[in-house]
PDB file of N, CA and C in Angstrom:
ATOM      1  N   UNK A   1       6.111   3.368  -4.521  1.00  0.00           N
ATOM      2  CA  UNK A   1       5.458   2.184  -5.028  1.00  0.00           C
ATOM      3  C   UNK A   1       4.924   2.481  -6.428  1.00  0.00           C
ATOM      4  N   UNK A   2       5.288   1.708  -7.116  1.00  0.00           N
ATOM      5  CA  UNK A   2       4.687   1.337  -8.874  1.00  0.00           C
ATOM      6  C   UNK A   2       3.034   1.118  -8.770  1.00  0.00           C
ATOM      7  N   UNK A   3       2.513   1.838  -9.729  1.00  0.00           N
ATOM      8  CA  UNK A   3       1.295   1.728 -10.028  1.00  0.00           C
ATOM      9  C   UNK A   3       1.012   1.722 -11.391  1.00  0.00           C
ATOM     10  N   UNK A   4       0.400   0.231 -11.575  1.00  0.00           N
ATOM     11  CA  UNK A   4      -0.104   0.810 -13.326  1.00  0.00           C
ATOM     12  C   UNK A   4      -1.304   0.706 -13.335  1.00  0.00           C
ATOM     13  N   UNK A   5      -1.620   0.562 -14.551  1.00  0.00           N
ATOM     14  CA  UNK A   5      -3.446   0.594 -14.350  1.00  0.00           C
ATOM     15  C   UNK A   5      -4.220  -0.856 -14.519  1.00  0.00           C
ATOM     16  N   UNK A   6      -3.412  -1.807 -14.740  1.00  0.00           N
ATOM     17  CA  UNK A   6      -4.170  -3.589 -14.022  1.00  0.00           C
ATOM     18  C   UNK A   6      -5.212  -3.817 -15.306  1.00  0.00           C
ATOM     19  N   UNK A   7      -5.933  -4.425 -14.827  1.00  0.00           N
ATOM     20  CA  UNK A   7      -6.414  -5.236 -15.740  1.00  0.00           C
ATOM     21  C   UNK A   7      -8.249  -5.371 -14.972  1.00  0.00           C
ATOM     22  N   UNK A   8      -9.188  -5.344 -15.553  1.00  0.00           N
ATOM     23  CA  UNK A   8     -10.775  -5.350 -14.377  1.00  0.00           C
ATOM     24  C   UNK A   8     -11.083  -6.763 -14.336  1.00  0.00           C
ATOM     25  N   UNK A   9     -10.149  -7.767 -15.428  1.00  0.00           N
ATOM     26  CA  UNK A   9     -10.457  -9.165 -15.100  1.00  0.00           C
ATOM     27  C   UNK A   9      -9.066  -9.505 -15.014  1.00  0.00           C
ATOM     28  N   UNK A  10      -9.039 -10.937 -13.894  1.00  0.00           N
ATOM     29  CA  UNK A  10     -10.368 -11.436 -13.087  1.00  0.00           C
ATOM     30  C   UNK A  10     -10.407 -10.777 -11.994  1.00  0.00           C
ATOM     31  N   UNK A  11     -11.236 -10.549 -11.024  1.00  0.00           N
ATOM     32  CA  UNK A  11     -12.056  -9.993  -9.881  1.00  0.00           C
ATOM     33  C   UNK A  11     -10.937 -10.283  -8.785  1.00  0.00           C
ATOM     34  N   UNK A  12     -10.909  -9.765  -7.978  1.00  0.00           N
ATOM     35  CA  UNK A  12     -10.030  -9.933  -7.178  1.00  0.00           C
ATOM     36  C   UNK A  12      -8.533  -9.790  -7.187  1.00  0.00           C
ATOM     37  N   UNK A  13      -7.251 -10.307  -6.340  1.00  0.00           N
ATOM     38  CA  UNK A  13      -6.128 -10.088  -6.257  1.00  0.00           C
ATOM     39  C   UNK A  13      -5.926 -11.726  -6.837  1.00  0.00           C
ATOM     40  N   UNK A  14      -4.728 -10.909  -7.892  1.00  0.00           N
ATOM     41  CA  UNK A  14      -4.265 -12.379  -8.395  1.00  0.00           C
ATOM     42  C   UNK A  14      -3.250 -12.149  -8.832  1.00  0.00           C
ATOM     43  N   UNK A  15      -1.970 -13.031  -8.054  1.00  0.00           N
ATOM     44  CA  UNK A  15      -0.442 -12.860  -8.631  1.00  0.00           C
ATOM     45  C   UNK A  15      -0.582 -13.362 -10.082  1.00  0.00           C
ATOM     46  N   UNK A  16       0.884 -12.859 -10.861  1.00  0.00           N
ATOM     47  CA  UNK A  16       0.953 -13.355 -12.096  1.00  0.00           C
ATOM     48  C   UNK A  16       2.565 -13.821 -11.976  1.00  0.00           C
ATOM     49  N   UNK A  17       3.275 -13.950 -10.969  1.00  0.00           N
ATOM     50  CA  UNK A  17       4.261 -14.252 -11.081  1.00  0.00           C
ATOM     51  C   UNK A  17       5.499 -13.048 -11.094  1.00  0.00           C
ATOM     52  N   UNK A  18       4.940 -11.878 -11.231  1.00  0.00           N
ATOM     53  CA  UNK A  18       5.670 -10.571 -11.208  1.00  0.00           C
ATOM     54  C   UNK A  18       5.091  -9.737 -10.483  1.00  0.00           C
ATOM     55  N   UNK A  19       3.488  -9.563 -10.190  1.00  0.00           N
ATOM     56  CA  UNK A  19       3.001  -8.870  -9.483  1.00  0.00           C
ATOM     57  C   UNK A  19       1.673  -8.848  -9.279  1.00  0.00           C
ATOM     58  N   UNK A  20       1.099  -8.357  -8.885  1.00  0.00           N
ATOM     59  CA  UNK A  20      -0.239  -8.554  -8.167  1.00  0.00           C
ATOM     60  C   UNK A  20      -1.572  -7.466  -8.746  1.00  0.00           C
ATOM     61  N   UNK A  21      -2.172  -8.043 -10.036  1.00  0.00           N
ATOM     62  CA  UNK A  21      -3.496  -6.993 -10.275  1.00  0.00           C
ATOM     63  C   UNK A  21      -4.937  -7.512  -9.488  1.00  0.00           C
ATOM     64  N   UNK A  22      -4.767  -6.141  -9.018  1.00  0.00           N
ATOM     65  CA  UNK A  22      -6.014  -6.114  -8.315  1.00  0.00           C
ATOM     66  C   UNK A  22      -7.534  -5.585  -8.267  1.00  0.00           C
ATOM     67  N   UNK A  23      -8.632  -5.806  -8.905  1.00  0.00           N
ATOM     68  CA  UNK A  23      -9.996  -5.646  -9.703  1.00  0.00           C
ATOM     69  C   UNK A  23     -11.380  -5.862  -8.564  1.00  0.00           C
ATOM     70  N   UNK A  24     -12.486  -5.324  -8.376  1.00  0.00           N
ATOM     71  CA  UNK A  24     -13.103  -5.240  -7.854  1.00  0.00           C
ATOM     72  C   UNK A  24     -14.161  -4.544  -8.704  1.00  0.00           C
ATOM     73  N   UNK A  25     -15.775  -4.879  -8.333  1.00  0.00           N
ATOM     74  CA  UNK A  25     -16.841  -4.215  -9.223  1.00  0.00           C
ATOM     75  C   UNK A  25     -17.754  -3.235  -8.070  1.00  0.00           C
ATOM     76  N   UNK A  26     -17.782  -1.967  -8.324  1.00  0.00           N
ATOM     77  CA  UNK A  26     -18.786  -1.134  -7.691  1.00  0.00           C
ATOM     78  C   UNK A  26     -19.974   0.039  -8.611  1.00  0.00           C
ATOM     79  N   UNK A  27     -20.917  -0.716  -8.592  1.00  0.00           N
ATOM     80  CA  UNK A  27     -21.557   0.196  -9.242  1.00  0.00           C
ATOM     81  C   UNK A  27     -22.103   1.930  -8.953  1.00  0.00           C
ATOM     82  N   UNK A  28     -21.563   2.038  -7.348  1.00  0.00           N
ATOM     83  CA  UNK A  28     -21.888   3.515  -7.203  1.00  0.00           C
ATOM     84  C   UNK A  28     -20.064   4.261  -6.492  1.00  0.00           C
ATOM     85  N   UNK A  29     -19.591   3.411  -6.434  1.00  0.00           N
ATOM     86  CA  UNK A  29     -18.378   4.150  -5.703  1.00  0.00           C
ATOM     87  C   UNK A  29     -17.973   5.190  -6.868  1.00  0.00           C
ATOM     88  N   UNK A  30     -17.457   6.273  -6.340  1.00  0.00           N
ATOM     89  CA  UNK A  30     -16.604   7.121  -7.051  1.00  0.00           C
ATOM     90  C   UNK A  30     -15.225   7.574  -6.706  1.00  0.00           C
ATOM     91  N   UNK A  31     -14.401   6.453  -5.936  1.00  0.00           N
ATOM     92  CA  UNK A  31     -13.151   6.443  -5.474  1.00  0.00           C
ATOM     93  C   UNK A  31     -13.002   5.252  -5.072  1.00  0.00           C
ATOM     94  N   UNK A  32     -11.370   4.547  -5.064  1.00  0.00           N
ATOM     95  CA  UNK A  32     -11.855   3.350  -4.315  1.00  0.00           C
ATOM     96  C   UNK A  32      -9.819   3.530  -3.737  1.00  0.00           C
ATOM     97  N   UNK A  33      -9.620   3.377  -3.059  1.00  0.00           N
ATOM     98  CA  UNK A  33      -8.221   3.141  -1.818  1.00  0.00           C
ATOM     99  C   UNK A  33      -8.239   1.283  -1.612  1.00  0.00           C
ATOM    100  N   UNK A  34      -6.834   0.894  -2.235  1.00  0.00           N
ATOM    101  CA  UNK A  34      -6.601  -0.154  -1.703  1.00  0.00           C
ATOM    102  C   UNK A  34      -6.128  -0.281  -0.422  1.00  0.00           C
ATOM    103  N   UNK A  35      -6.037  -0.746   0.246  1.00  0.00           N
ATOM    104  CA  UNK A  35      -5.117  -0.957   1.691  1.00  0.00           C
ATOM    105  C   UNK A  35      -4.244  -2.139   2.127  1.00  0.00           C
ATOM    106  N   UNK A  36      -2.976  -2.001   2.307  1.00  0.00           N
ATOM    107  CA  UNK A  36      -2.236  -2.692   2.019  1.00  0.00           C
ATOM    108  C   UNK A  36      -1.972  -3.265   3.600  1.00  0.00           C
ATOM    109  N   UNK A  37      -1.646  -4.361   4.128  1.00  0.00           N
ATOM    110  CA  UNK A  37      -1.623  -4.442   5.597  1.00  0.00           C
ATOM    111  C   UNK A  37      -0.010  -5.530   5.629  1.00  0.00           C
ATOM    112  N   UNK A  38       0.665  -5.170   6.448  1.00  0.00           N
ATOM    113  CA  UNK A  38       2.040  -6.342   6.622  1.00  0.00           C
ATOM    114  C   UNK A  38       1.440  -7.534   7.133  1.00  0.00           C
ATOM    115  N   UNK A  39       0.509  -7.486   8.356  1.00  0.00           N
ATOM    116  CA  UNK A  39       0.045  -8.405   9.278  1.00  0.00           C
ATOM    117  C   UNK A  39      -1.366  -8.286   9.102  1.00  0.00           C
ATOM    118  N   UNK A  40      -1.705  -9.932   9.227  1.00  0.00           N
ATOM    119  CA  UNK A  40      -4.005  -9.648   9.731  1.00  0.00           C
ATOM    120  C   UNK A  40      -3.768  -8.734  10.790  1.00  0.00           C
ATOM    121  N   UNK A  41      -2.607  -9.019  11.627  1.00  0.00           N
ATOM    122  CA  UNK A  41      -3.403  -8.195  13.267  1.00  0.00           C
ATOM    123  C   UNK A  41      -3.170  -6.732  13.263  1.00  0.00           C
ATOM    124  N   UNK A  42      -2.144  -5.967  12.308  1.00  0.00           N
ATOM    125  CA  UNK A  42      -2.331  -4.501  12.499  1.00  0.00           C
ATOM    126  C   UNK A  42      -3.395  -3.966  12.176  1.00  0.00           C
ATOM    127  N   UNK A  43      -3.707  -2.843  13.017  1.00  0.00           N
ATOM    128  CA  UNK A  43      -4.516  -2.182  12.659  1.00  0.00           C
ATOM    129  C   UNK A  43      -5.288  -0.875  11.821  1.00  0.00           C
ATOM    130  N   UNK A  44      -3.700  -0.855  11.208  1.00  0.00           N
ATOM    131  CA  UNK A  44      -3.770   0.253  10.583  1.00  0.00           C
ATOM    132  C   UNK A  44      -2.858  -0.658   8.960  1.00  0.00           C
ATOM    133  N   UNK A  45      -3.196   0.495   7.633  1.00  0.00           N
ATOM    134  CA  UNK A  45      -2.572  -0.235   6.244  1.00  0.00           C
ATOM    135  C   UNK A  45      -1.254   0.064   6.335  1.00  0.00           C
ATOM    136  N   UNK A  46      -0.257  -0.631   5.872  1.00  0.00           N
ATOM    137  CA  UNK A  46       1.294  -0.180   5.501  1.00  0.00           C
ATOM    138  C   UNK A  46       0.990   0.781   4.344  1.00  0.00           C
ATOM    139  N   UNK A  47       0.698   0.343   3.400  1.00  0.00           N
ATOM    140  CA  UNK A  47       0.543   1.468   2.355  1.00  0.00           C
ATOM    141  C   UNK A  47      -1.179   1.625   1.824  1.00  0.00           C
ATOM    142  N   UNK A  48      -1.388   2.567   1.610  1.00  0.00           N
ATOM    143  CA  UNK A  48      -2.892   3.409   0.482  1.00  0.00           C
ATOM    144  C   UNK A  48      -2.477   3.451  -0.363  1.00  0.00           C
ATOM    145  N   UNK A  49      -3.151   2.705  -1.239  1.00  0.00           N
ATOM    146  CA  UNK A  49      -3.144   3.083  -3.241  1.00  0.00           C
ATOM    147  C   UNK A  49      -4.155   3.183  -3.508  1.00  0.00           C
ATOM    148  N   UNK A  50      -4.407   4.330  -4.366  1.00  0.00           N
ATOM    149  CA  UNK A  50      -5.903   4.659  -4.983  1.00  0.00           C
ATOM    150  C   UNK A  50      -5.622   4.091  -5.761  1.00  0.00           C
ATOM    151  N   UNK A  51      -7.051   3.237  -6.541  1.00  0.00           N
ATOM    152  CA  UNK A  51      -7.155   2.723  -7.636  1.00  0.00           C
ATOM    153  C   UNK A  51      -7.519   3.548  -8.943  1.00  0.00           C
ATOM    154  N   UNK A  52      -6.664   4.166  -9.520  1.00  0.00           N
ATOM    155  CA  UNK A  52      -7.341   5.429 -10.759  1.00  0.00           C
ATOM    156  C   UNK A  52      -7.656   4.894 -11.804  1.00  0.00           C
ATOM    157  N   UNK A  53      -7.987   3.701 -12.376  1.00  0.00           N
ATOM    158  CA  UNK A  53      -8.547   3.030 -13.523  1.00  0.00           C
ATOM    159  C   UNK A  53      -9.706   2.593 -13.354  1.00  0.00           C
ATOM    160  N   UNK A  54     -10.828   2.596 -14.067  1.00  0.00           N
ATOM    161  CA  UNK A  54     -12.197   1.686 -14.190  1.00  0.00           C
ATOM    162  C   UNK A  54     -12.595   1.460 -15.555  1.00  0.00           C
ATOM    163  N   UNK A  55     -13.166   0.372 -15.784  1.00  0.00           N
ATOM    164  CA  UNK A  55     -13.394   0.142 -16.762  1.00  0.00           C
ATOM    165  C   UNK A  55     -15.077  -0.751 -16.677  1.00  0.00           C
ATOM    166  N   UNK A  56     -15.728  -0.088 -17.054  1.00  0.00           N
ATOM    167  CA  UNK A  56     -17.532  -0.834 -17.206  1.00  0.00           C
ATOM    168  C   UNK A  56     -17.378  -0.721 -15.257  1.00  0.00           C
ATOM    169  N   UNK A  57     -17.034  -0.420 -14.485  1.00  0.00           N
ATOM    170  CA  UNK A  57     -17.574   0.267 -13.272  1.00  0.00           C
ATOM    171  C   UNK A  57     -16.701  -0.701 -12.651  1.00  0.00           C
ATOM    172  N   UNK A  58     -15.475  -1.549 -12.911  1.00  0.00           N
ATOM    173  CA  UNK A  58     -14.594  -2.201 -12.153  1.00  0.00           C
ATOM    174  C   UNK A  58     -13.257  -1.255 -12.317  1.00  0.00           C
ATOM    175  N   UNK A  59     -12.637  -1.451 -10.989  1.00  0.00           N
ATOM    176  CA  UNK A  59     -12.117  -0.415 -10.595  1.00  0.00           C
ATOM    177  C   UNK A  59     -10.570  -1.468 -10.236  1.00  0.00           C
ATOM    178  N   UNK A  60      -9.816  -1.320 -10.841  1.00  0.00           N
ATOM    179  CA  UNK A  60      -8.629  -2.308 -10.907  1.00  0.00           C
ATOM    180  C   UNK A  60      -6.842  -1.285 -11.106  1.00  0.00           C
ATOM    181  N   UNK A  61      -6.020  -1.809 -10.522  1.00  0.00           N
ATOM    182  CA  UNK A  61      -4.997  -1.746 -10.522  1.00  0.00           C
ATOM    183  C   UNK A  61      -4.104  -2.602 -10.367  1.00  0.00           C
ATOM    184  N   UNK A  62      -2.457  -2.289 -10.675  1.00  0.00           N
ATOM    185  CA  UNK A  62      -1.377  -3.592 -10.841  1.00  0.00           C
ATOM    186  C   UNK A  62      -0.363  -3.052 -10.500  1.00  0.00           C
ATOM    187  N   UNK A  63       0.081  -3.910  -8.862  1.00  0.00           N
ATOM    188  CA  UNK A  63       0.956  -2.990  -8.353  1.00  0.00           C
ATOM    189  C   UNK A  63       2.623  -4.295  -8.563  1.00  0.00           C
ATOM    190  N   UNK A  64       3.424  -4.015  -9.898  1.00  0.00           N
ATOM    191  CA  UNK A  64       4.471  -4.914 -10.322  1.00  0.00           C
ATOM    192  C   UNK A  64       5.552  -5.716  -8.904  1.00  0.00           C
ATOM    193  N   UNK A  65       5.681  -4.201  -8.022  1.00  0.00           N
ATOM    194  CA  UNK A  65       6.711  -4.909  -7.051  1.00  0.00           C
ATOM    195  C   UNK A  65       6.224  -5.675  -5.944  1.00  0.00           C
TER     196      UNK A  65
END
């Protein structure tokens, strides 16, 4: 899976038509794991992506595919 480093605005998951950047604000985290799920009902993620970008303490990534 493609990882770039996204964009910290806007907040949340937001398609752009090619792919999906995803932004969130934590002022004490020092790691943050997206979790990716196929279904609401599994219980476990299809895929983990660490988010390795922050910018002013938002912690964002952009996953193209």
């Amino acid at each position: 899976m493609r990882v770039w480093p996204g964009s910290p605005h806007p907040l949340g998951a937001t398609w752009d038509g090619q792919g999906v950047n995803f932004s969130l604000f934590s002022q004490h985290a020092t790691a943050v794991v997206l979790c990716l799920f196929e279904r609401p009902e599994d219980a476990e993620p299809s895929a983990s992506v660490p988010m390795p970008s922050t910018t002013d303490r938002f912690w964002h990534c952009y996953l193209p595919d």
